[in-house]
C-alpha atoms as a PDB file:
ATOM      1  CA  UNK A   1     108.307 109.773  83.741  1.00  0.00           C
ATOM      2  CA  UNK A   2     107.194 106.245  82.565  1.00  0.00           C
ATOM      3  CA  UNK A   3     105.105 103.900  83.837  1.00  0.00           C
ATOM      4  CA  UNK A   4     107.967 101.687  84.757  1.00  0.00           C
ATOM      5  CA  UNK A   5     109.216 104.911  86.524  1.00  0.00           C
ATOM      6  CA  UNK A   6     106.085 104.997  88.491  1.00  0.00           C
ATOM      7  CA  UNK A   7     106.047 101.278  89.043  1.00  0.00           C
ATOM      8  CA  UNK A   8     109.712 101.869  90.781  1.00  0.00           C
ATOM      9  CA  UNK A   9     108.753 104.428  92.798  1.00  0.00           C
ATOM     10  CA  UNK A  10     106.210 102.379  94.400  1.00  0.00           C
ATOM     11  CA  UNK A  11     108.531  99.771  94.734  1.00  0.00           C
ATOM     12  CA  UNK A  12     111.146 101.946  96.973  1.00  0.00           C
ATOM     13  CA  UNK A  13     108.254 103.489  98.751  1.00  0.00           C
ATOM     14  CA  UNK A  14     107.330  99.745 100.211  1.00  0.00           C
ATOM     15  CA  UNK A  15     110.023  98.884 101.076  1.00  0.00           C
ATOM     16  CA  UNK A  16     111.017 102.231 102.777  1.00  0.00           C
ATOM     17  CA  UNK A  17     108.584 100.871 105.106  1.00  0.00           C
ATOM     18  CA  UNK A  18     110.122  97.330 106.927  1.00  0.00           C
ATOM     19  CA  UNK A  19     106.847  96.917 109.259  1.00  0.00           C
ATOM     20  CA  UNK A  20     104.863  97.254 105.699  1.00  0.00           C
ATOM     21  CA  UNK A  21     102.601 100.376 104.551  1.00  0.00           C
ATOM     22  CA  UNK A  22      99.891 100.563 107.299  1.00  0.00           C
ATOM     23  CA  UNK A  23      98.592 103.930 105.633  1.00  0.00           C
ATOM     24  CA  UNK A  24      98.386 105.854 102.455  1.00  0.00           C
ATOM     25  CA  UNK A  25      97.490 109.583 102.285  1.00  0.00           C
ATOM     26  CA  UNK A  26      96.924 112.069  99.729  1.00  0.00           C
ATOM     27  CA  UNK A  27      97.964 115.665 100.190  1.00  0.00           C
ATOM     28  CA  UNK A  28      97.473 118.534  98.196  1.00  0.00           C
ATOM     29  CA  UNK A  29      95.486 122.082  97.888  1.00  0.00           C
ATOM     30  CA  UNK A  30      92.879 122.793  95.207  1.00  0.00           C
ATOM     31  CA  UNK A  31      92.709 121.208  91.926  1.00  0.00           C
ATOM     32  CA  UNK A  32      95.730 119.601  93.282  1.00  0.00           C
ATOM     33  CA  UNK A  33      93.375 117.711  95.751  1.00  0.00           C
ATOM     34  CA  UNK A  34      91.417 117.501  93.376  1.00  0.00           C
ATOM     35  CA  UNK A  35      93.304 115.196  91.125  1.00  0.00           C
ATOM     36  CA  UNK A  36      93.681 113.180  93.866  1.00  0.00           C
ATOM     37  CA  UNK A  37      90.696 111.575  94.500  1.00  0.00           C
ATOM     38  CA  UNK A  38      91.030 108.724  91.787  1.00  0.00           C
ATOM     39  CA  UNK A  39      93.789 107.666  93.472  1.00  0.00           C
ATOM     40  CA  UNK A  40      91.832 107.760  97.206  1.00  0.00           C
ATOM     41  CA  UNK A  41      89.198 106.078  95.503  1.00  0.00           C
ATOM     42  CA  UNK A  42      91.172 102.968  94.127  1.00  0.00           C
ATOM     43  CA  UNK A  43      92.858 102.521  97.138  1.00  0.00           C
ATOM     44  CA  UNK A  44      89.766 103.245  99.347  1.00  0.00           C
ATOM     45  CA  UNK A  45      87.485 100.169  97.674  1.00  0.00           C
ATOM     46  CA  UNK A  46      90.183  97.647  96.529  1.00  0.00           C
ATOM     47  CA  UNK A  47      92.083  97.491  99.652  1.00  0.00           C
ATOM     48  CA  UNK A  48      91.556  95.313 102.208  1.00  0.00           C
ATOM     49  CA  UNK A  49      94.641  96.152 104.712  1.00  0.00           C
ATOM     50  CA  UNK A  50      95.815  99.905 103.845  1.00  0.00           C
ATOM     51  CA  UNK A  51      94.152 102.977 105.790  1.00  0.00           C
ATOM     52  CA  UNK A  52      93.624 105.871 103.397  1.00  0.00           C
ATOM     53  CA  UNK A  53      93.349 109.772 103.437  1.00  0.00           C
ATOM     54  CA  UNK A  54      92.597 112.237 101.368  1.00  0.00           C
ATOM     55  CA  UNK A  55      93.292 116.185 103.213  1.00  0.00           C
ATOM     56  CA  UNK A  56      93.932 119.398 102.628  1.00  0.00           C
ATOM     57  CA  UNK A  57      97.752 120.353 103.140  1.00  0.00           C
ATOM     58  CA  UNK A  58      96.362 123.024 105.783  1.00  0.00           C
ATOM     59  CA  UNK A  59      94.523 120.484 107.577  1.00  0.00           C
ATOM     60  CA  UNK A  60      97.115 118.086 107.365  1.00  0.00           C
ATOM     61  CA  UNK A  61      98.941 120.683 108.982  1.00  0.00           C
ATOM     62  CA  UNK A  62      97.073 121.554 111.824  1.00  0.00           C
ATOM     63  CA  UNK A  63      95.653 117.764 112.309  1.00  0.00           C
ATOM     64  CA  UNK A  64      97.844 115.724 111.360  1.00  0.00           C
ATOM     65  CA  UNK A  65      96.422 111.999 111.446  1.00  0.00           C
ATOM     66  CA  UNK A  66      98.215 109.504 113.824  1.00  0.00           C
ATOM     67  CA  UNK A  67      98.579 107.432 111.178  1.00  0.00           C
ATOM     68  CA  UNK A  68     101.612 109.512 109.623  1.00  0.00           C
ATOM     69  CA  UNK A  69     104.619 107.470 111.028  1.00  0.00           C
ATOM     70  CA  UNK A  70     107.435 105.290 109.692  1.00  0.00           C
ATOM     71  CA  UNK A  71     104.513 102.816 108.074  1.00  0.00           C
ATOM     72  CA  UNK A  72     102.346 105.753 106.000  1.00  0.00           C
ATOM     73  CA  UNK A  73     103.130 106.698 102.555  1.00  0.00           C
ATOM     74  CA  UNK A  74     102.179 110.565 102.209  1.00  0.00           C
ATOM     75  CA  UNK A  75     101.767 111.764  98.550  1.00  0.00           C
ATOM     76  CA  UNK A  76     101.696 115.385  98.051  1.00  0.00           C
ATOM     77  CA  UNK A  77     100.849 117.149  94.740  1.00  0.00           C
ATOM     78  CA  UNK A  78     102.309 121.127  93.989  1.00  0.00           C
ATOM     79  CA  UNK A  79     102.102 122.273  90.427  1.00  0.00           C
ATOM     80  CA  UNK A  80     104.430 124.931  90.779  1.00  0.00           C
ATOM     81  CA  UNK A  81     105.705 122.997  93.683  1.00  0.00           C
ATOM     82  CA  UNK A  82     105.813 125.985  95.852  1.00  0.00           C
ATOM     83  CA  UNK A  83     102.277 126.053  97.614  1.00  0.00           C
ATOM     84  CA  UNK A  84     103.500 126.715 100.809  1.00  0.00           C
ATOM     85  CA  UNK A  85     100.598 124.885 103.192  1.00  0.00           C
ATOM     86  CA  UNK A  86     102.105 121.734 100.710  1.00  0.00           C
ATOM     87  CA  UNK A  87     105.363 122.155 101.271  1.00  0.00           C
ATOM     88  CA  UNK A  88     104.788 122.314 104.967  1.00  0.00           C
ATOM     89  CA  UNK A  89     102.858 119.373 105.087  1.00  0.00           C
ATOM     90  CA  UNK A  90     105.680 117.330 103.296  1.00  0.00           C
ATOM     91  CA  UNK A  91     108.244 118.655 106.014  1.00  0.00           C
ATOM     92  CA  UNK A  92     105.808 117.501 108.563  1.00  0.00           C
ATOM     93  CA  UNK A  93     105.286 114.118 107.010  1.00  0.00           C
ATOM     94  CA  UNK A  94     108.477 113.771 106.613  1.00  0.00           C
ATOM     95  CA  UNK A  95     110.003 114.469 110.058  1.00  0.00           C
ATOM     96  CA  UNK A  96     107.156 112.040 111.569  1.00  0.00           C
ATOM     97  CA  UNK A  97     108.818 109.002 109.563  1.00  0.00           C
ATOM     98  CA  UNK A  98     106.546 108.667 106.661  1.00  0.00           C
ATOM     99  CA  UNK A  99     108.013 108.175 103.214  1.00  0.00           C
ATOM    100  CA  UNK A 100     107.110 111.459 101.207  1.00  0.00           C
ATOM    101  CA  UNK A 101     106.449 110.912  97.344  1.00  0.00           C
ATOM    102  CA  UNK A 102     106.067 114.377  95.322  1.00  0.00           C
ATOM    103  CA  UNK A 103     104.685 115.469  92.461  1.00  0.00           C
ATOM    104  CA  UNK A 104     105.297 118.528  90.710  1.00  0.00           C
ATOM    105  CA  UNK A 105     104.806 120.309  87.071  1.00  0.00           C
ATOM    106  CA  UNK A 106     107.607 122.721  88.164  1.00  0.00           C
ATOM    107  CA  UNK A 107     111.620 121.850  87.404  1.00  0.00           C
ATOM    108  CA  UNK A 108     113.040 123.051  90.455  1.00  0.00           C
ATOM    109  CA  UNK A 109     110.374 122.874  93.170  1.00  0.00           C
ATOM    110  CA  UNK A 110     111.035 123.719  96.779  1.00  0.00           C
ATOM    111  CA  UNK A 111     108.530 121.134  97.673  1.00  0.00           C
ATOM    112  CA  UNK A 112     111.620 118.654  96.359  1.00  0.00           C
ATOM    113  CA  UNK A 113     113.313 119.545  99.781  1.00  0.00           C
ATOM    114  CA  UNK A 114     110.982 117.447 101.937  1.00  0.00           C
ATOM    115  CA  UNK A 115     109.917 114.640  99.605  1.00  0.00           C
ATOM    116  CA  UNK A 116     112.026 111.580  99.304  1.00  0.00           C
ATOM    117  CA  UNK A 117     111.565 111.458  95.848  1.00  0.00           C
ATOM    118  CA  UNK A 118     109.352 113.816  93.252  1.00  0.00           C
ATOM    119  CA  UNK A 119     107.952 112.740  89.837  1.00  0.00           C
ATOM    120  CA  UNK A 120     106.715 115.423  86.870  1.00  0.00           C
ATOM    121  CA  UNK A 121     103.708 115.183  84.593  1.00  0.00           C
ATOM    122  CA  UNK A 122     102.643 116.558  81.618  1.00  0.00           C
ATOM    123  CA  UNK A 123     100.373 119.596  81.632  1.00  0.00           C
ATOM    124  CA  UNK A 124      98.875 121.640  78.856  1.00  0.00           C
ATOM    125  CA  UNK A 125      97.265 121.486  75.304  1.00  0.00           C
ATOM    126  CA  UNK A 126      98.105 118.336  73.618  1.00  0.00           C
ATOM    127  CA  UNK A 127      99.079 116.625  76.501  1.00  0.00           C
ATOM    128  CA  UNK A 128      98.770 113.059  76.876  1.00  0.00           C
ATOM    129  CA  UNK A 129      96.038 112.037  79.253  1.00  0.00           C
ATOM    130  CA  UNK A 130      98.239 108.778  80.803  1.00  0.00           C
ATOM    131  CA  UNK A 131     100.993 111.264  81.244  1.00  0.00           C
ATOM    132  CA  UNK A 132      98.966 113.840  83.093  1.00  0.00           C
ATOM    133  CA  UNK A 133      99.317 114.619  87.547  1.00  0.00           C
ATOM    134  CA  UNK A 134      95.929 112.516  87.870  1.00  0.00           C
ATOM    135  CA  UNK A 135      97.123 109.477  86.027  1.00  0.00           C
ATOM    136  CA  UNK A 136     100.125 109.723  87.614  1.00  0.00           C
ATOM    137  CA  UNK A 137      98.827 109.358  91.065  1.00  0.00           C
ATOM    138  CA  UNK A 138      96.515 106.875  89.943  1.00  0.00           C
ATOM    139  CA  UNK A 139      98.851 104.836  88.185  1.00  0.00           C
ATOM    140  CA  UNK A 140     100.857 105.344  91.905  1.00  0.00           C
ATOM    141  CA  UNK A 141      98.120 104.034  93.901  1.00  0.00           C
ATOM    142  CA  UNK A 142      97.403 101.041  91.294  1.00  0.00           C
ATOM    143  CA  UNK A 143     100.977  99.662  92.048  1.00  0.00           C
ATOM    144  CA  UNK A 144     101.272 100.139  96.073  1.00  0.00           C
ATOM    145  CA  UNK A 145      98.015  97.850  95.657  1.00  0.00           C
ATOM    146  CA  UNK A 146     100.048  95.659  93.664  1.00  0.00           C
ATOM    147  CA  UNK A 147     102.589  94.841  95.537  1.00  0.00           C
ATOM    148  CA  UNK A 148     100.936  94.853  98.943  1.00  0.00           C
ATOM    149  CA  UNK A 149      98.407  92.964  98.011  1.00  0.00           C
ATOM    150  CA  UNK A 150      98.259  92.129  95.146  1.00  0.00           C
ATOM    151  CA  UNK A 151      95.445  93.485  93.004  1.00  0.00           C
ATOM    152  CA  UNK A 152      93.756  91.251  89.831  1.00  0.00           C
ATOM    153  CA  UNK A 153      92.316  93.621  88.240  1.00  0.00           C
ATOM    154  CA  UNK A 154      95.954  95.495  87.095  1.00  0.00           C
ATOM    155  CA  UNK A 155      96.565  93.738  83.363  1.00  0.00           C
ATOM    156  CA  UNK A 156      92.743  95.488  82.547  1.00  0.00           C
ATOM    157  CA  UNK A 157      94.342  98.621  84.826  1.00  0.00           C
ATOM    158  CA  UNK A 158      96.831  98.557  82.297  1.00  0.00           C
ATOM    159  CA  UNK A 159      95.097  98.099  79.211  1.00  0.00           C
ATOM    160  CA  UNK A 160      93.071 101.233  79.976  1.00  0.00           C
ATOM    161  CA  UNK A 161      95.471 103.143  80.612  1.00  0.00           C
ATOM    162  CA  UNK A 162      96.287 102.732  77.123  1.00  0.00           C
ATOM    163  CA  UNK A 163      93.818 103.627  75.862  1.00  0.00           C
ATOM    164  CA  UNK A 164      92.228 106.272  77.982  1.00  0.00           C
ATOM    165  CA  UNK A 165      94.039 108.923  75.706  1.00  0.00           C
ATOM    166  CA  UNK A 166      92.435 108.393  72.920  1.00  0.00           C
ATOM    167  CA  UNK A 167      88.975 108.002  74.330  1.00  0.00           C
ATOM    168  CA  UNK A 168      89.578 112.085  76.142  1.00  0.00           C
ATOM    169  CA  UNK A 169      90.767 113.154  72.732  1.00  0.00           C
ATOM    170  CA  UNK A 170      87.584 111.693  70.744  1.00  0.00           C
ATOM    171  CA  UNK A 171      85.204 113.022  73.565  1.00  0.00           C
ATOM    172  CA  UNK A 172      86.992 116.257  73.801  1.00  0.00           C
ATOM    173  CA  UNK A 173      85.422 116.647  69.869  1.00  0.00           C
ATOM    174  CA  UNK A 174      82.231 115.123  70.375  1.00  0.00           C
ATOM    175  CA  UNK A 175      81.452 117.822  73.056  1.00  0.00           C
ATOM    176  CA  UNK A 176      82.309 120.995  71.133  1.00  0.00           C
ATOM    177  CA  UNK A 177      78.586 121.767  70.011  1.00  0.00           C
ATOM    178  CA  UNK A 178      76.501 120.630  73.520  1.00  0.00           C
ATOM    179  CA  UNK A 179      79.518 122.745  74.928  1.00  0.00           C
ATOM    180  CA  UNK A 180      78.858 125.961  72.919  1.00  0.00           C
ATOM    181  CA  UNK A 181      74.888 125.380  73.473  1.00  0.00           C
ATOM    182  CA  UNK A 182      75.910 125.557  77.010  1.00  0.00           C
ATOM    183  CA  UNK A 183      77.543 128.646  77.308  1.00  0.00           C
ATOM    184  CA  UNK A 184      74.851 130.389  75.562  1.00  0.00           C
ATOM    185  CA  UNK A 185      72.229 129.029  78.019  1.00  0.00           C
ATOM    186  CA  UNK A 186      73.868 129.240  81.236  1.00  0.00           C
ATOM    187  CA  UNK A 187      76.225 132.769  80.679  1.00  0.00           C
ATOM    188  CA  UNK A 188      74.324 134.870  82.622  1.00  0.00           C
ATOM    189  CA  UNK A 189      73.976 132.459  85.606  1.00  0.00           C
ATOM    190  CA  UNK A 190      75.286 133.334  88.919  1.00  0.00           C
ATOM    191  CA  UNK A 191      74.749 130.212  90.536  1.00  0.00           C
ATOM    192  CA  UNK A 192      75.706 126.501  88.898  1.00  0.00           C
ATOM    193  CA  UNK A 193      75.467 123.481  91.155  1.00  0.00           C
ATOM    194  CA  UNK A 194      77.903 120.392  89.977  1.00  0.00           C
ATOM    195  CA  UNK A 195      76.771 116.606  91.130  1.00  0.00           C
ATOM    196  CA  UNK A 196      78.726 113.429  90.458  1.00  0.00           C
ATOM    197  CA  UNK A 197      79.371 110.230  92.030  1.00  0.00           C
ATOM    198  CA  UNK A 198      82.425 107.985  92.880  1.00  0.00           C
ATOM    199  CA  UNK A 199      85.951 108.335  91.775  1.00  0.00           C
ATOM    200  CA  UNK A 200      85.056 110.759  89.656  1.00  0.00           C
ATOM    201  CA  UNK A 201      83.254 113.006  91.983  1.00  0.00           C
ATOM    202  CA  UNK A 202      86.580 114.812  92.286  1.00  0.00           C
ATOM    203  CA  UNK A 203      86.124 116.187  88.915  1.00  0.00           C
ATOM    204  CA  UNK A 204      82.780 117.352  89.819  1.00  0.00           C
ATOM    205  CA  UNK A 205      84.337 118.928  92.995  1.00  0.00           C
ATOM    206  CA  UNK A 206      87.198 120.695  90.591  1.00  0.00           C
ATOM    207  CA  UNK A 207      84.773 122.123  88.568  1.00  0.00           C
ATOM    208  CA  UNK A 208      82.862 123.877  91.030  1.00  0.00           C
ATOM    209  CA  UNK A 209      85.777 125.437  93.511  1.00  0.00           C
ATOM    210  CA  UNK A 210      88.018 125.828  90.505  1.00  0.00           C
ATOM    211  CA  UNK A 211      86.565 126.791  87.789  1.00  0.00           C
ATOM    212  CA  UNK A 212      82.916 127.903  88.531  1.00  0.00           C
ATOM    213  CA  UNK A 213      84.116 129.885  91.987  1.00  0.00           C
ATOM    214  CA  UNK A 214      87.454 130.531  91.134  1.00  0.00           C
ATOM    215  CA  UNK A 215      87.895 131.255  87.838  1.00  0.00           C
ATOM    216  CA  UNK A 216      83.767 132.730  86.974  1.00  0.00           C
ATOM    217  CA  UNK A 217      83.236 134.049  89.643  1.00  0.00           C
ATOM    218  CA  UNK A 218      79.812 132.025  89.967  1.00  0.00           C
ATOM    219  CA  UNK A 219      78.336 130.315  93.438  1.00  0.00           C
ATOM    220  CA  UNK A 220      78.483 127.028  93.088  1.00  0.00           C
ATOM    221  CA  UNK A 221      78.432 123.768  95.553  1.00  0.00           C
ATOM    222  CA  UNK A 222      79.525 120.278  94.525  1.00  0.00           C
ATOM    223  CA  UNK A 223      77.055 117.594  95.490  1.00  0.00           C
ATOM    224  CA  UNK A 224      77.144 114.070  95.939  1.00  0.00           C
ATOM    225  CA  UNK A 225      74.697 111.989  93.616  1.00  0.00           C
ATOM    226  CA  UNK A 226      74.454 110.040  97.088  1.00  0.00           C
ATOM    227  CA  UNK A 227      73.464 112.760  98.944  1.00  0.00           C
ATOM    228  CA  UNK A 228      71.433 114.946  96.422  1.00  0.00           C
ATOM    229  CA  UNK A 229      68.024 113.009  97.979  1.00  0.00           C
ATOM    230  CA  UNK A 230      69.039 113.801 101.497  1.00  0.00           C
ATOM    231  CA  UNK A 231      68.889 117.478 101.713  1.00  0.00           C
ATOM    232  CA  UNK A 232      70.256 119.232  98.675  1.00  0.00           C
ATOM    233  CA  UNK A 233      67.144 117.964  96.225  1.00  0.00           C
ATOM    234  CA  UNK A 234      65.005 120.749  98.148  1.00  0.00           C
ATOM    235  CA  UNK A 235      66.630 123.556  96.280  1.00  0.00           C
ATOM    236  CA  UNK A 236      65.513 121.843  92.655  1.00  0.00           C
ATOM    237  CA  UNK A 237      63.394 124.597  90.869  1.00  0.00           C
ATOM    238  CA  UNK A 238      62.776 124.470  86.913  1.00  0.00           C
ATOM    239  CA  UNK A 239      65.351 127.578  86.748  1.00  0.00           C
ATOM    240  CA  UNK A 240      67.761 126.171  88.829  1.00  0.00           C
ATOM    241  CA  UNK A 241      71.075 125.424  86.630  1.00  0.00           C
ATOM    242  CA  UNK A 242      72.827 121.946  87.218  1.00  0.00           C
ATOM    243  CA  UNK A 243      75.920 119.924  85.495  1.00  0.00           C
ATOM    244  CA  UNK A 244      75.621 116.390  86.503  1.00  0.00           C
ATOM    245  CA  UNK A 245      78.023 113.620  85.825  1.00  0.00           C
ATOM    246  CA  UNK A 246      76.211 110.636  84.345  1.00  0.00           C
ATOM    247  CA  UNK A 247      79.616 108.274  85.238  1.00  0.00           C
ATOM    248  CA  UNK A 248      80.606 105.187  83.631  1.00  0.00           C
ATOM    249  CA  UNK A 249      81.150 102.113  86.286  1.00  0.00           C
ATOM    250  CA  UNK A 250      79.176 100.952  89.657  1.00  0.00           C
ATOM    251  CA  UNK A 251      78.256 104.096  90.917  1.00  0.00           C
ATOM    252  CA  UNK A 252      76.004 105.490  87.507  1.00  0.00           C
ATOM    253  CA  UNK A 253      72.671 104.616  89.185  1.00  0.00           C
ATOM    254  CA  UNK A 254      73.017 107.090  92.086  1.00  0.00           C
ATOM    255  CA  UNK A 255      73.503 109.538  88.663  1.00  0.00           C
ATOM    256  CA  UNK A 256      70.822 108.105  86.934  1.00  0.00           C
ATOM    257  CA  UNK A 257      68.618 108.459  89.990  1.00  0.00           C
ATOM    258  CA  UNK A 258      69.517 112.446  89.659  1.00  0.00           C
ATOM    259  CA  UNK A 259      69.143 112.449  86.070  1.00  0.00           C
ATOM    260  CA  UNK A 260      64.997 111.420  86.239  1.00  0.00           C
ATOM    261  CA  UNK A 261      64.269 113.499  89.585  1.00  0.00           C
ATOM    262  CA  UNK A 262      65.796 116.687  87.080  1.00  0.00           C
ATOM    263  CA  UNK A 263      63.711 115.781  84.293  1.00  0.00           C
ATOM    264  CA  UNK A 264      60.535 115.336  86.482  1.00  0.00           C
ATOM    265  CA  UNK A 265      61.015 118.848  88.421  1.00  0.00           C
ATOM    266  CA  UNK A 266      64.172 120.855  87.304  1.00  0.00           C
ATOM    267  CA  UNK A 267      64.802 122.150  84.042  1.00  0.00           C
ATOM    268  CA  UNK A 268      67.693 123.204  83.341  1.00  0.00           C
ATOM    269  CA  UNK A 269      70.509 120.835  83.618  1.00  0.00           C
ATOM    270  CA  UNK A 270      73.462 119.670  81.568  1.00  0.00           C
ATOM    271  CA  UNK A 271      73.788 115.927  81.733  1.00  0.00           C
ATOM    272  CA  UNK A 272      77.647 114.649  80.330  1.00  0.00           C
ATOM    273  CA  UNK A 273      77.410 111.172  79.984  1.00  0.00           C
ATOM    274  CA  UNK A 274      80.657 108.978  80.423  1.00  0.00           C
ATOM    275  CA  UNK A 275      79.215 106.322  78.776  1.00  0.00           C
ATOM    276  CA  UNK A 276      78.256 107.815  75.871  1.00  0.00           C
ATOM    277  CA  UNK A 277      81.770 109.975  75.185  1.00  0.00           C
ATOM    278  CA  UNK A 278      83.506 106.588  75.248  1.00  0.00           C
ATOM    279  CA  UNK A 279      84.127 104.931  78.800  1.00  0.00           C
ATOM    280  CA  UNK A 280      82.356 102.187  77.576  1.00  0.00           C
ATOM    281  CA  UNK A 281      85.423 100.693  75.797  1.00  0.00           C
ATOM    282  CA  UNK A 282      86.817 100.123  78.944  1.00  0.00           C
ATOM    283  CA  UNK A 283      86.588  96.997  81.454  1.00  0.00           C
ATOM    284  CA  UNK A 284      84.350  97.423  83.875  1.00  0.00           C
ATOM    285  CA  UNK A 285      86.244  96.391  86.590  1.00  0.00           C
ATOM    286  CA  UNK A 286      88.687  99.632  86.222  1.00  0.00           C
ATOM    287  CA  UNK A 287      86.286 102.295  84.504  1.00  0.00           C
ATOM    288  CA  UNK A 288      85.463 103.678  87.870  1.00  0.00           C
ATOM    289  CA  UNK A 289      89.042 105.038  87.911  1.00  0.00           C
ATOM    290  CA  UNK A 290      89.004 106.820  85.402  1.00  0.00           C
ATOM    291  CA  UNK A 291      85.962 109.024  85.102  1.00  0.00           C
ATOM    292  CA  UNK A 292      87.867 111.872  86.541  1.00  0.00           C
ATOM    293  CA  UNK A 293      90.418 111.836  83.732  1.00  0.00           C
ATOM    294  CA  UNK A 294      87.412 112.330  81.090  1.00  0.00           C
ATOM    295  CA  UNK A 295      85.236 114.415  82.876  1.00  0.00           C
ATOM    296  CA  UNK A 296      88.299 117.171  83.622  1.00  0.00           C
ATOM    297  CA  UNK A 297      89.349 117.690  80.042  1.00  0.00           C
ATOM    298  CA  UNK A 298      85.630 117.889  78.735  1.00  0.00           C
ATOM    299  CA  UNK A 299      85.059 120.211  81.368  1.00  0.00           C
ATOM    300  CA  UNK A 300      87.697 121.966  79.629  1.00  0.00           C
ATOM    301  CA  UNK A 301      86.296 122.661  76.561  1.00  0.00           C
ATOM    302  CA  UNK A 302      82.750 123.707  78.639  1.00  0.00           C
ATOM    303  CA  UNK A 303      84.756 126.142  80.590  1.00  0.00           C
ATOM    304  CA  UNK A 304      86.518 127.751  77.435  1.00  0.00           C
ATOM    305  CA  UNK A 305      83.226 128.241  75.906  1.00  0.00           C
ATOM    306  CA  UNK A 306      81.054 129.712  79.054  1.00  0.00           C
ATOM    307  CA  UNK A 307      84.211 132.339  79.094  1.00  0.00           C
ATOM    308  CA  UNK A 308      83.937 133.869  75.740  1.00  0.00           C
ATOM    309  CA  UNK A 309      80.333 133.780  76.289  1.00  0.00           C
ATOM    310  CA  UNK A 310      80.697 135.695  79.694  1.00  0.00           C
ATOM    311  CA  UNK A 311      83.865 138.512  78.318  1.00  0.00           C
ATOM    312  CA  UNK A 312      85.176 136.732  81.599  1.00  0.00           C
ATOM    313  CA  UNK A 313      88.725 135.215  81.030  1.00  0.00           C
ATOM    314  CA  UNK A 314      89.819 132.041  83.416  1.00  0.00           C
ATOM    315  CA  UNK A 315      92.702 133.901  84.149  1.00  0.00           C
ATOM    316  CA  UNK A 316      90.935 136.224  85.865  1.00  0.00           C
ATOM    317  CA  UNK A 317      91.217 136.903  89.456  1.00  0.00           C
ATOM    318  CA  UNK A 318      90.505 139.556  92.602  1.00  0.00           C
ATOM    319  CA  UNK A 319      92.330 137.895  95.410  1.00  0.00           C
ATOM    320  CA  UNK A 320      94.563 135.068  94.495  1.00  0.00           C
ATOM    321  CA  UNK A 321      98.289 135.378  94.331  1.00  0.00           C
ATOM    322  CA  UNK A 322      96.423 139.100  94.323  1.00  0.00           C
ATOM    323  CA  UNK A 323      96.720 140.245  97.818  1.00  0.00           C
ATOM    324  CA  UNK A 324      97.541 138.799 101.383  1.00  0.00           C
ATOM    325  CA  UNK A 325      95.669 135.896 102.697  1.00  0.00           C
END
């Protein structure tokens, strides 16, 4: 799916609405959700008229907002396109009016049934990062703006998008050896906090459900950099391990602000700096956005690394898909 693809979709969607799009929501489970949060971001601080959400598809289902009617937009995000609390919350969206935009990696997803229309991505090694779920919802989000509201800001939108590829793919390299130093330090922890800010916290919040929890089998909580001074900042001990986010865009002081309390009283922490891997090419007026899409394939090459170290394989699993639940 192109760009121009996108940008079409976003046209039907408004004007699927004839009273105009009183509320946008984001739906998914997981990293799903995850990926998400870019997009409830954008919409979140450049709109001045559209509600937002950003739920679970199991809370969606058992509290629904008001909101979903025949003026909300409800985007809901499957990879296999089968998660069944997802699919359920599209049926629900769409029986209550809303227009229901899908995406899914999967060819034949029964999550197509209750979406009005679904869009693929690209997924894997090699892929290209503009072409990925995340940039697709982003890209999504960018254009309801557009054309609701207009939005000034979308030419440098563009022009980042452009280039955002290359930037992951040079910072994907540049991270190999602080990566591998990593994993030797922190294999045989059983607790790793993540903190990040922004529209990128969502990569933060990935990383500790998905990966850390899910896929290491090490406690972890995801913290705000917001909130890290109003509670959380108790728990900082010199062999406490952390993995900040040091974000490119308006939000990097509340990261910086983490980064010197560390250094004065923690002691083990892994700073990844946005900035430095190559955000700063873009305009600032967009870089918030796309944080996330940095941050999640770095983490990649992190997360490789802390599994050989471990003999634990991301593909391993007690419970899920597993057993009932």
């Amino acid at each position: 799916m192109t760009n121009i693809e996108i940008k079409n979709m976003a046209t039907r969607a408004v004007k699927s609405c004839k009273d105009g799009i009183g509320s946008v929501y984001f739906v998914a489970c997981g990293g799903s959700l995850g990926a998400l949060y870019p997009a409830k971001s954008l919409i979140e601080r450049e709109s001045c008229d559209l509600r937002v959400g950003w739920l679970t598809s199991a809370e969606f289902v058992q509290a629904t907002p008001r909101g979903v009617d025949s003026r909300a937009v409800v985007m809901v995000v499957s990879h296999q396109g089968n998660t069944p609390e997802t699919v359920q919350a599209a049926r629900i969206a769409q029986e209550l009016g809303a227009y229901v935009v899908g995406l899914s990696y999967a060819q034949e997803p029964a999550l197509a049934r209750h979406c009005h229309e679904l869009a693929s991505y690209s997924f894997g090694e090699g892929r290209n990062t503009a072409e990925e779920k995340l940039m697709r919802a982003l890209r999504f989000a960018a254009e309801l703006l557009a054309q609701t509201e207009g939005w000034a800001a979308m030419p440098a939108f563009d022009a980042a998008v452009a280039d955002i590829d290359a930037i992951v793919k040079r910072a994907v390299r540049l991270v190999e050896d602080p990566a591998a130093a990593f994993a030797q330090n922190f294999k045989d922890d059983r607790l790793i906090y993540t903190i990040g800010s922004g529209a990128g916290w969502g990569a933060a919040y990935m990383q500790s459900i998905c990966i850390l929890m899910e896929m290491q089998w090490i406690h972890s909580a995801c913290i705000s950099s917001g909130e890290f001074f109003h509670g959380p900042f108790e728990i900082t001990e010199p062999q406490v391990p952390f993995m900040v986010q040091l974000s490119a865009g308006s939000t990097r002081p509340l990261d910086m602000r983490v980064v010197d309390f560390l250094s004065r009283y923690g002691g083990r922490y892994e700073v990844i700096d946005a900035l430095e891997l190559g955000l700063s090419q873009l305009d600032p007026s967009v870089v918030d956005y796309f944080n996330h899409s940095l941050y999640s394939q770095v983490y990649h090459v992190y997360n490789k690394k802390l599994a050989t170290a471990r003999n634990h394989a991301l593909s391993t699993r007690r419970y899920m898909h597993k057993v009932d639940y």
